[in-house]
PDB file of N, CA and C in Angstrom:
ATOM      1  N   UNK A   1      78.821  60.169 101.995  1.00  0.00           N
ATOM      2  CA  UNK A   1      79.565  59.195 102.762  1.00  0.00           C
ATOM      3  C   UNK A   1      80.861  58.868 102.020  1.00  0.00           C
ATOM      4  N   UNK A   2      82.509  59.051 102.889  1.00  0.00           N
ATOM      5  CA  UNK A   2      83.227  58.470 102.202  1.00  0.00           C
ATOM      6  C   UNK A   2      83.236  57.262 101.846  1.00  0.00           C
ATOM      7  N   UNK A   3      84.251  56.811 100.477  1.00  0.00           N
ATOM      8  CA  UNK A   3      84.460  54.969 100.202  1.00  0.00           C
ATOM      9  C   UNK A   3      84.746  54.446 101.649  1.00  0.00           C
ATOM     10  N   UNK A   4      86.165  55.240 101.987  1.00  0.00           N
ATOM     11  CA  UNK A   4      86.443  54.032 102.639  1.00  0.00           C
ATOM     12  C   UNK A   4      85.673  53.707 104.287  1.00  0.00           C
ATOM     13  N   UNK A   5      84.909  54.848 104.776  1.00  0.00           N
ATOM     14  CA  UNK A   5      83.708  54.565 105.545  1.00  0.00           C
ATOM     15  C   UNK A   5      82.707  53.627 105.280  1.00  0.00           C
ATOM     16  N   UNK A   6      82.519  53.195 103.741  1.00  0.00           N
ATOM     17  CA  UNK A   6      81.358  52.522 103.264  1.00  0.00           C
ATOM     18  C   UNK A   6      82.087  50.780 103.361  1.00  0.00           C
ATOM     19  N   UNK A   7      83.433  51.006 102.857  1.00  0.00           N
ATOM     20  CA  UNK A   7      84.359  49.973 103.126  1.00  0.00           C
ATOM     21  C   UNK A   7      84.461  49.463 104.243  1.00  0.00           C
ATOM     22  N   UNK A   8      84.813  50.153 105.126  1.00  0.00           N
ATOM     23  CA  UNK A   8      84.902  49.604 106.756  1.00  0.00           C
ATOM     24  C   UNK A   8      83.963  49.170 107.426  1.00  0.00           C
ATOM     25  N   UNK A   9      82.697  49.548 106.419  1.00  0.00           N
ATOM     26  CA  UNK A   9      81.392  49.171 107.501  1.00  0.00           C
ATOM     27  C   UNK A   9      80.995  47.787 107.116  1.00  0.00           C
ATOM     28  N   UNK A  10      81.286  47.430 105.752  1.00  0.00           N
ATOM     29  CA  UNK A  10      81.120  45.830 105.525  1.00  0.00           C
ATOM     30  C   UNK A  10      82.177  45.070 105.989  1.00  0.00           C
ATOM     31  N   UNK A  11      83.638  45.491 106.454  1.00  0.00           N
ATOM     32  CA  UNK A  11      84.339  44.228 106.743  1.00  0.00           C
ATOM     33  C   UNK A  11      84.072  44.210 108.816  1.00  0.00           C
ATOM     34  N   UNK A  12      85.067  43.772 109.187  1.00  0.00           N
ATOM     35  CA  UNK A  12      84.813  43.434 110.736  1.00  0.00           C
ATOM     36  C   UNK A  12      86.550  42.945 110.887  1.00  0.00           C
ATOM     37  N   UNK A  13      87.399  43.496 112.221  1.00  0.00           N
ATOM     38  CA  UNK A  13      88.505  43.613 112.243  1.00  0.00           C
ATOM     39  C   UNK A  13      88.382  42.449 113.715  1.00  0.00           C
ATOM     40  N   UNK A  14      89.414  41.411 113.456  1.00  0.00           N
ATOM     41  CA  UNK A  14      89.236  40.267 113.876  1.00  0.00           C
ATOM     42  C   UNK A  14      91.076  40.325 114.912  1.00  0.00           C
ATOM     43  N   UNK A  15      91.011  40.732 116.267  1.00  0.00           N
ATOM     44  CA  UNK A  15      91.964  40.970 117.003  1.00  0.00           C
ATOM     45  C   UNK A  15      91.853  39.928 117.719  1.00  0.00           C
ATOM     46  N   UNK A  16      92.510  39.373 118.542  1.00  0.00           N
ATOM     47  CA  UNK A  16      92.947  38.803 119.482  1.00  0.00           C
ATOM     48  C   UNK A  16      92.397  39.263 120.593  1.00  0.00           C
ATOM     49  N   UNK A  17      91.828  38.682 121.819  1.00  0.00           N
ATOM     50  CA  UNK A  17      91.803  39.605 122.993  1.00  0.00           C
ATOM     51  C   UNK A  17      93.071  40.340 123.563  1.00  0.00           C
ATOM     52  N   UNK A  18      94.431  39.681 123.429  1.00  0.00           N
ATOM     53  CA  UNK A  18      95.093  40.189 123.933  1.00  0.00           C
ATOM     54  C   UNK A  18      95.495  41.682 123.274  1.00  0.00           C
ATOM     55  N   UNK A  19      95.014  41.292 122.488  1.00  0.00           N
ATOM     56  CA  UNK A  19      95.538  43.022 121.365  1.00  0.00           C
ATOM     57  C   UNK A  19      94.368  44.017 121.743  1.00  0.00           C
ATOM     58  N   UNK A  20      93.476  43.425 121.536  1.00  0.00           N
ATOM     59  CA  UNK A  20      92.067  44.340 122.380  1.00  0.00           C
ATOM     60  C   UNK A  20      91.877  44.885 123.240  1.00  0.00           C
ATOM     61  N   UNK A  21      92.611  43.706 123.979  1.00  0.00           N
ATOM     62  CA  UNK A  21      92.758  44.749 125.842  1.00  0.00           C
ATOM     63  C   UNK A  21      93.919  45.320 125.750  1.00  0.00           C
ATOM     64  N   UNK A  22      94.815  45.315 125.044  1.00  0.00           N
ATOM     65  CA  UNK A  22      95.890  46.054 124.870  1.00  0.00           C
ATOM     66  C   UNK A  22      95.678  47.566 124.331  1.00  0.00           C
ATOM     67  N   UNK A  23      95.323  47.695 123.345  1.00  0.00           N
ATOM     68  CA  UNK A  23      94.577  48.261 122.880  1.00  0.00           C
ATOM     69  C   UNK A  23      93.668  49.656 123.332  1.00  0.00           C
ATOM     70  N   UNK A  24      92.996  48.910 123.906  1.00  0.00           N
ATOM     71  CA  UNK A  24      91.947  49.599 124.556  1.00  0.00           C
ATOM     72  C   UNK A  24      92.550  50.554 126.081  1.00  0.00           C
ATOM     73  N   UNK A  25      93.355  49.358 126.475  1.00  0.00           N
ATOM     74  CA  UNK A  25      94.252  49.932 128.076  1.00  0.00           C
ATOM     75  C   UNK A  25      94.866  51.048 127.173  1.00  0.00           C
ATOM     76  N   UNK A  26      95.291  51.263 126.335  1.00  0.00           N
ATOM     77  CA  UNK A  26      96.159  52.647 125.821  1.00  0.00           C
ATOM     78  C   UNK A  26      95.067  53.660 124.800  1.00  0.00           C
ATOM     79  N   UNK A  27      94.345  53.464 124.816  1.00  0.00           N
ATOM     80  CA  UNK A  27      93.488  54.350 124.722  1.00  0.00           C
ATOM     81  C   UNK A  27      92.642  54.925 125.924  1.00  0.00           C
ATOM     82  N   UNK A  28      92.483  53.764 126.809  1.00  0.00           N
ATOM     83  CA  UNK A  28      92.034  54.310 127.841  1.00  0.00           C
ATOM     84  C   UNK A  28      93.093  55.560 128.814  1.00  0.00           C
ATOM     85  N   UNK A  29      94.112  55.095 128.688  1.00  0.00           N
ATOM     86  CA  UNK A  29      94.662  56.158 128.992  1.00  0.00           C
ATOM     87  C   UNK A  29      95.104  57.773 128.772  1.00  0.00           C
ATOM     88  N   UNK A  30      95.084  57.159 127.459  1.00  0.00           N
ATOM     89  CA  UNK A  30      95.088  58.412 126.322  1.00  0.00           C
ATOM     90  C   UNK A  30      93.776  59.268 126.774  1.00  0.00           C
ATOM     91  N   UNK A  31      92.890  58.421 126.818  1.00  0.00           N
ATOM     92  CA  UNK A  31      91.728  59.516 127.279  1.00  0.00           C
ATOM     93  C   UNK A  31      92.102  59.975 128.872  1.00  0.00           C
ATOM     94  N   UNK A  32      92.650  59.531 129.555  1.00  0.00           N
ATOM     95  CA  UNK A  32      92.669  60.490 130.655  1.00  0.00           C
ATOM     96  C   UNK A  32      94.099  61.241 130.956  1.00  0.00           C
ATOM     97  N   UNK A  33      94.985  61.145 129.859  1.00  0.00           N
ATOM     98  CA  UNK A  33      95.617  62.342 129.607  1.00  0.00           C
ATOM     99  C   UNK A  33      95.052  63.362 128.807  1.00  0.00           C
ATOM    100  N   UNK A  34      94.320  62.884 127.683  1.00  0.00           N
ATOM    101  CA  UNK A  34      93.317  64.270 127.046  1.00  0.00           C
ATOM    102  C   UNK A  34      92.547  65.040 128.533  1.00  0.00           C
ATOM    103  N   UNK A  35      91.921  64.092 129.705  1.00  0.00           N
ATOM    104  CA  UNK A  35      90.901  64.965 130.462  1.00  0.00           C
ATOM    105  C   UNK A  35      91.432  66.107 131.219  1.00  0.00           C
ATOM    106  N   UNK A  36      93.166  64.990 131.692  1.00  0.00           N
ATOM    107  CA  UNK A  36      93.823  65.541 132.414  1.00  0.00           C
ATOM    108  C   UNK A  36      94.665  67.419 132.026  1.00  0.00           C
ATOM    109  N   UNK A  37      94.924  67.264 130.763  1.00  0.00           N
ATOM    110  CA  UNK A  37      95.607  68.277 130.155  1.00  0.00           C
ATOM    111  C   UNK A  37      94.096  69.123 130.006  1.00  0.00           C
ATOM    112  N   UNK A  38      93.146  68.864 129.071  1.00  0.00           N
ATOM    113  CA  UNK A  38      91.992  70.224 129.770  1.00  0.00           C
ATOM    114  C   UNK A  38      91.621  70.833 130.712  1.00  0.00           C
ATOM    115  N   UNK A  39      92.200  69.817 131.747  1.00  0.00           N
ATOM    116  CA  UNK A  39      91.992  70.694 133.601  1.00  0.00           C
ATOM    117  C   UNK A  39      93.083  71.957 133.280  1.00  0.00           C
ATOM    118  N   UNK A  40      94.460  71.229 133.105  1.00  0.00           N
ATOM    119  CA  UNK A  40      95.169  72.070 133.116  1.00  0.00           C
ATOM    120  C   UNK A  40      95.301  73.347 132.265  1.00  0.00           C
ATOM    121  N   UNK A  41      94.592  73.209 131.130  1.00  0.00           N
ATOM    122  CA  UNK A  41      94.353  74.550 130.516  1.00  0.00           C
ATOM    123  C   UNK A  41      93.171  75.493 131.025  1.00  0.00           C
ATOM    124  N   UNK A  42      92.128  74.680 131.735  1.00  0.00           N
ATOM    125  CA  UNK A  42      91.014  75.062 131.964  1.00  0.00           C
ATOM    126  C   UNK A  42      91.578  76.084 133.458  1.00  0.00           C
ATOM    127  N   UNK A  43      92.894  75.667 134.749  1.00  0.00           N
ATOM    128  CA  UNK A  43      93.329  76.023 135.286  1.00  0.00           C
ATOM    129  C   UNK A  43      94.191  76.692 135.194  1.00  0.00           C
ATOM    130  N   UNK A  44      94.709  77.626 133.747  1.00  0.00           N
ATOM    131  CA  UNK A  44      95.842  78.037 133.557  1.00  0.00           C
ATOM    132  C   UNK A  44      97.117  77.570 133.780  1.00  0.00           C
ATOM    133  N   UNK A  45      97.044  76.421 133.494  1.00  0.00           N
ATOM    134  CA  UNK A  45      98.504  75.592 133.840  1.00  0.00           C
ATOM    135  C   UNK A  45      99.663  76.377 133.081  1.00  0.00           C
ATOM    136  N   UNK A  46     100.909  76.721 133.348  1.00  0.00           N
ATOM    137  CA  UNK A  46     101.381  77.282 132.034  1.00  0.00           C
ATOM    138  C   UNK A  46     101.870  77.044 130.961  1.00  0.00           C
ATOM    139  N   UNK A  47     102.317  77.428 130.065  1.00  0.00           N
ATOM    140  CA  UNK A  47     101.801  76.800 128.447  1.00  0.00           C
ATOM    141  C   UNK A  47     102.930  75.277 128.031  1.00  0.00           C
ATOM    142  N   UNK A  48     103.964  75.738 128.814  1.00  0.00           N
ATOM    143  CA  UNK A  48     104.915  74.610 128.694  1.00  0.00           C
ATOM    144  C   UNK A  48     104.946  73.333 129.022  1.00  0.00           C
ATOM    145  N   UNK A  49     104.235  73.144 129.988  1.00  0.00           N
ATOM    146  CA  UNK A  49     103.450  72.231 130.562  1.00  0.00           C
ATOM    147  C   UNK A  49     102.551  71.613 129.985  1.00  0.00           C
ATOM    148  N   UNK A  50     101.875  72.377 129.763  1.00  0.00           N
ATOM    149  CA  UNK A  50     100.895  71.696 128.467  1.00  0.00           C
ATOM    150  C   UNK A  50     100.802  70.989 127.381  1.00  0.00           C
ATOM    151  N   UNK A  51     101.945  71.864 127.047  1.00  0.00           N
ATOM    152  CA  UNK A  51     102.547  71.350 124.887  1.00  0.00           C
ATOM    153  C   UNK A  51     103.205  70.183 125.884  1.00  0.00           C
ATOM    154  N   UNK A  52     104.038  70.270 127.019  1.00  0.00           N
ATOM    155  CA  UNK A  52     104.504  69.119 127.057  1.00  0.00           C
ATOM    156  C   UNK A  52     103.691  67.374 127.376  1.00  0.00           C
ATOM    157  N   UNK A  53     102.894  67.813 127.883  1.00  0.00           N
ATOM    158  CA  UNK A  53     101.151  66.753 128.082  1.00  0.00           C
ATOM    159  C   UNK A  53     101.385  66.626 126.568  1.00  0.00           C
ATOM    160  N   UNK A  54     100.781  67.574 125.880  1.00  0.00           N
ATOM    161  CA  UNK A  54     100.351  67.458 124.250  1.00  0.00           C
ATOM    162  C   UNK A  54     101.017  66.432 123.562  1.00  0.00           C
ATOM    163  N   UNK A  55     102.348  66.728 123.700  1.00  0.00           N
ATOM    164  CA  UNK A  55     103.332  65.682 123.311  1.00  0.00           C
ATOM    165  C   UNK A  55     103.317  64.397 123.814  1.00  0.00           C
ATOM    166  N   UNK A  56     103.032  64.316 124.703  1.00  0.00           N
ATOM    167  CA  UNK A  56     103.472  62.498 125.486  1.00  0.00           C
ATOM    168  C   UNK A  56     101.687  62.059 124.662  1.00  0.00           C
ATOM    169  N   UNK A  57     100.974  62.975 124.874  1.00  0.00           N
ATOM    170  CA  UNK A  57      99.489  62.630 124.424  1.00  0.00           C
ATOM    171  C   UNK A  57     100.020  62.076 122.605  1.00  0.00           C
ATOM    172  N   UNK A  58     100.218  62.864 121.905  1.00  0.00           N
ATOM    173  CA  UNK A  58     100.829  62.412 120.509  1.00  0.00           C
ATOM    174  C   UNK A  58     101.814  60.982 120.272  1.00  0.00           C
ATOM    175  N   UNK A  59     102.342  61.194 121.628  1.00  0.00           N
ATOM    176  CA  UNK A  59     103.330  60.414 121.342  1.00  0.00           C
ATOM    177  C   UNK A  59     102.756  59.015 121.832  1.00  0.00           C
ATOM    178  N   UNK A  60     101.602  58.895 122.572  1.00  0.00           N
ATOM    179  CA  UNK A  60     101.202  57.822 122.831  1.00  0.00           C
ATOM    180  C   UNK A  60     100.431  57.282 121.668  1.00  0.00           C
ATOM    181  N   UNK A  61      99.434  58.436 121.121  1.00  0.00           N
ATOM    182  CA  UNK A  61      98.502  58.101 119.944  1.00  0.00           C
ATOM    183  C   UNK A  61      99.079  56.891 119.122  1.00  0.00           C
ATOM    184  N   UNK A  62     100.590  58.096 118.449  1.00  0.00           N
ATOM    185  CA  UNK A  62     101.777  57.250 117.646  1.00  0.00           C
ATOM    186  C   UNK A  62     101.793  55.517 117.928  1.00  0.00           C
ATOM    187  N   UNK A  63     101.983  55.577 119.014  1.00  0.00           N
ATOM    188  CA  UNK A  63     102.887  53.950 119.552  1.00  0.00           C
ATOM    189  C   UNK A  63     101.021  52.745 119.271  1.00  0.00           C
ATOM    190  N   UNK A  64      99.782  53.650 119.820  1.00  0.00           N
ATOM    191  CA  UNK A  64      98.355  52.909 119.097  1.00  0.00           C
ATOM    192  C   UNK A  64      98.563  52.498 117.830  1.00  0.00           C
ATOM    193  N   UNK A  65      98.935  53.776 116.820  1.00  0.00           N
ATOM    194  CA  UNK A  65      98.768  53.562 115.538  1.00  0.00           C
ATOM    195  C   UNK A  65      99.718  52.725 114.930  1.00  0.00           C
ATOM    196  N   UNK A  66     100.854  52.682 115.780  1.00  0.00           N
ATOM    197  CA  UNK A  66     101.925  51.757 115.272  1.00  0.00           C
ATOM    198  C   UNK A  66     101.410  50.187 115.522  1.00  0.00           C
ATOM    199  N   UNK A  67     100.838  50.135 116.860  1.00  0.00           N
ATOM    200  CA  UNK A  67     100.822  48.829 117.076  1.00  0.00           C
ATOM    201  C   UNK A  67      98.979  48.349 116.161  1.00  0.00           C
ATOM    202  N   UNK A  68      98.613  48.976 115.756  1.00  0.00           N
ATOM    203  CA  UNK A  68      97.596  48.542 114.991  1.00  0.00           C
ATOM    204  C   UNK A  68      97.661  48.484 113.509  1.00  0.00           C
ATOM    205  N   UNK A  69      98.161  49.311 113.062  1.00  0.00           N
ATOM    206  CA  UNK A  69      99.189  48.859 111.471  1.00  0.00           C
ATOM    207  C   UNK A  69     100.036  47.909 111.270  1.00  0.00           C
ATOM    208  N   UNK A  70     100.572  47.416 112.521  1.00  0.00           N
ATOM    209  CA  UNK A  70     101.180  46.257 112.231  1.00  0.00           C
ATOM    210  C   UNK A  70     100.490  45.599 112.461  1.00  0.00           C
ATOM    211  N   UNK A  71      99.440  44.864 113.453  1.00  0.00           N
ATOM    212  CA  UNK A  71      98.171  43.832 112.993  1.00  0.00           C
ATOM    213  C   UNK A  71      97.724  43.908 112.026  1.00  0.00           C
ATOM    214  N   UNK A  72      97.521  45.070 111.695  1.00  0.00           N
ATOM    215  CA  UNK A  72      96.215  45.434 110.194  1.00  0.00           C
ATOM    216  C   UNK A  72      97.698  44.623 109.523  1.00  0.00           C
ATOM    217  N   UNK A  73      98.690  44.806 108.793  1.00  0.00           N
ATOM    218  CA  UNK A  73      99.296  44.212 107.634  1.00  0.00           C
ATOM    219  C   UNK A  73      99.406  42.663 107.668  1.00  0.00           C
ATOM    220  N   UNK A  74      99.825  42.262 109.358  1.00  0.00           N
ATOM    221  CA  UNK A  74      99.961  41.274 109.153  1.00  0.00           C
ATOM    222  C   UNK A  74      99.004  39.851 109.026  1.00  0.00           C
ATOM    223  N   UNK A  75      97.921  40.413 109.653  1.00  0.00           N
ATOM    224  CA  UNK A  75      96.594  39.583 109.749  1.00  0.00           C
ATOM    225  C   UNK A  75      95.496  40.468 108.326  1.00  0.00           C
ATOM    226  N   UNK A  76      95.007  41.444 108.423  1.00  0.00           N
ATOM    227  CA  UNK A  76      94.020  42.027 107.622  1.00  0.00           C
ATOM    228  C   UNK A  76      94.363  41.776 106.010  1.00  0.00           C
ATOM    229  N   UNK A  77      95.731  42.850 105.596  1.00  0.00           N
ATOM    230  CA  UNK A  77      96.151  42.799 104.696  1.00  0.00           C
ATOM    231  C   UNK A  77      96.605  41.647 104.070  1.00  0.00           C
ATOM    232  N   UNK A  78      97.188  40.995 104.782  1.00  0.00           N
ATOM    233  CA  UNK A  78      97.502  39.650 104.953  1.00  0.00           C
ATOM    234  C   UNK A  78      96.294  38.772 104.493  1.00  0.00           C
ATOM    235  N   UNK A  79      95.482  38.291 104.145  1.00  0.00           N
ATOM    236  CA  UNK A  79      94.702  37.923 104.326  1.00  0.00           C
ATOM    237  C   UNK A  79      93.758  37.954 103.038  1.00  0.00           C
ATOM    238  N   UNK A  80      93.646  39.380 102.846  1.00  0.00           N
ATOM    239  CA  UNK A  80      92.764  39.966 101.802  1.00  0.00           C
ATOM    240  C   UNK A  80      93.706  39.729 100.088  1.00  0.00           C
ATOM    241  N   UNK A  81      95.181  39.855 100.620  1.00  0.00           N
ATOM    242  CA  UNK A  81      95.927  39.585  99.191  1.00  0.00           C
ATOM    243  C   UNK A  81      95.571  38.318  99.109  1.00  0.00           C
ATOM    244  N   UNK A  82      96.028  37.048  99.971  1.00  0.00           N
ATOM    245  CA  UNK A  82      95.361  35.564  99.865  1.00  0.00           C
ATOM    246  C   UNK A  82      94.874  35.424  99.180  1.00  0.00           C
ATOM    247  N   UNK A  83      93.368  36.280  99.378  1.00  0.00           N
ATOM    248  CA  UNK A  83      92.130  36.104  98.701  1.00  0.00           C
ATOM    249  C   UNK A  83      91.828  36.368  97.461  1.00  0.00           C
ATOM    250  N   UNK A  84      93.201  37.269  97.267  1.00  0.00           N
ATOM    251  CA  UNK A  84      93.195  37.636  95.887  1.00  0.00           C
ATOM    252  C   UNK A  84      92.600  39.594  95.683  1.00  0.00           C
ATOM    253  N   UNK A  85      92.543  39.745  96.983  1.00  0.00           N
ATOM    254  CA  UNK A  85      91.711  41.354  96.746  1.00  0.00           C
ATOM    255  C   UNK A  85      92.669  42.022  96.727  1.00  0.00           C
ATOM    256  N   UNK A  86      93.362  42.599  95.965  1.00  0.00           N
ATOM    257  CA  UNK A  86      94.624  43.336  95.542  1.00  0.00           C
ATOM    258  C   UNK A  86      94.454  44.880  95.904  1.00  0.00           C
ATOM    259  N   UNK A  87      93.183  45.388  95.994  1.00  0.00           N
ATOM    260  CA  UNK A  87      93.111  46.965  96.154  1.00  0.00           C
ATOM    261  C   UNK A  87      93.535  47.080  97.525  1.00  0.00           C
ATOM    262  N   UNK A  88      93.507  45.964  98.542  1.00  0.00           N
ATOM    263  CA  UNK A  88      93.678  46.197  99.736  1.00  0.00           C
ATOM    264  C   UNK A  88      95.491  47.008 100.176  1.00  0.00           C
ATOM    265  N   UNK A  89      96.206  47.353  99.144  1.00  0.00           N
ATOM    266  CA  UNK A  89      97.401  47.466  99.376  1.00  0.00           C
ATOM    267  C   UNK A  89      97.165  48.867  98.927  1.00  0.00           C
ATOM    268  N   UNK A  90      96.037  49.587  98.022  1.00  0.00           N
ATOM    269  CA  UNK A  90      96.029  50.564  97.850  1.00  0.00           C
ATOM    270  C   UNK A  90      95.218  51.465  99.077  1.00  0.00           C
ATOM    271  N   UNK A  91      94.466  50.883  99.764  1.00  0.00           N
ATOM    272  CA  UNK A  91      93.543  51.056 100.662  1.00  0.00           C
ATOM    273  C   UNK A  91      94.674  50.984 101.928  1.00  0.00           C
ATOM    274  N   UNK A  92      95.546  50.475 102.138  1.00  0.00           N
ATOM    275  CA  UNK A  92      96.356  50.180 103.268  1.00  0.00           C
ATOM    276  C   UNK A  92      97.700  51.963 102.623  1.00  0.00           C
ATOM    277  N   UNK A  93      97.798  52.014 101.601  1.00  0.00           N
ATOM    278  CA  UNK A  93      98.528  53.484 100.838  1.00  0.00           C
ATOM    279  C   UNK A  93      98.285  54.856 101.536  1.00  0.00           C
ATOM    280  N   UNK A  94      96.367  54.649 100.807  1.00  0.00           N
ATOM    281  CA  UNK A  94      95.813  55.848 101.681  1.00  0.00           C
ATOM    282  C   UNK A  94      95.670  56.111 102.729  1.00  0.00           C
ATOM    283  N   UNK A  95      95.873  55.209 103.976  1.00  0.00           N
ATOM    284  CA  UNK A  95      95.881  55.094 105.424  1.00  0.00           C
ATOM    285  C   UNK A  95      97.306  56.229 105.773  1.00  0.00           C
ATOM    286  N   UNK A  96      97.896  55.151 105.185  1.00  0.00           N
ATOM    287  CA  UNK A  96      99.315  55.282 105.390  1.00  0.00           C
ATOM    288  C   UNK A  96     100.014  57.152 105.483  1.00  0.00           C
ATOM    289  N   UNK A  97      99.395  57.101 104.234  1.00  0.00           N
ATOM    290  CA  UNK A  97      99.469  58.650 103.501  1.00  0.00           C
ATOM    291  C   UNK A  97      98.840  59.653 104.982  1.00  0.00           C
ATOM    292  N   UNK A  98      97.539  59.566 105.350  1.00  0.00           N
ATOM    293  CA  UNK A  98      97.004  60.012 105.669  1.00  0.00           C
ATOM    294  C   UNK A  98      97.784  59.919 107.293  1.00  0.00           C
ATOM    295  N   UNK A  99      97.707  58.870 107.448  1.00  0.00           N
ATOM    296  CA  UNK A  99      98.770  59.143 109.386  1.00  0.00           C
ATOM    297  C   UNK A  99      99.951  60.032 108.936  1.00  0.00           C
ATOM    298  N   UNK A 100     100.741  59.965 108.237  1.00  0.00           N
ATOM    299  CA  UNK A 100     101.723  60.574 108.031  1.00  0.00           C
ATOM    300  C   UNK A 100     101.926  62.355 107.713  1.00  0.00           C
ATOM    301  N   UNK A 101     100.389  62.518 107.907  1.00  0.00           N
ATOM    302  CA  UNK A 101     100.181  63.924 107.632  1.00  0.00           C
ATOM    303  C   UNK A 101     100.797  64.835 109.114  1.00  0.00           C
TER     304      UNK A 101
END
């Protein structure tokens, strides 16, 4: 099991409803551009078409991850330095690192 899996499973991420249903409405969608773009490969859509789905699909992911890194810093991270838990800025590093791949 990774740390930071073992990490995430003891804390609990404390949103707003409005960020939740926000949230969630863009993921929900995201999933039915993922369903939508497998028809179209599954139908031979042609390839340009596709990468171009692919893209708006990425590009939506992006605008999730943006708008949840900025809660996570300003409430989570926020929060945990307060408290005095200082690794949380290294833990917020490796995130960071890792979207950016």
């Amino acid at each position: 099991m990774k740390e930071s899996f073992v990490t995430a499973k003891k804390r609990k991420a404390h949103h707003s409803d409005k960020l939740k249903n926000n949230l969630i409405s863009r993921l929900n969608r995201i999933e039915g551009q993922v369903r939508g773009t497998k028809r179209m490969v599954e139908t031979d859509t042609y390839c340009d078409e596709v990468l171009n789905q692919l893209a708006s699909i990425q590009s939506a992911i992006s605008g999730v991850c943006n708008l949840l890194v900025e809660h996570h810093i300003k409430s989570c991270v926020l929060d945990q330095i307060r408290e005095g838990e200082l690794e949380v800025i290294d833990e917020l590093m490796k995130t960071i690192r890792r979207m950016s791949r």
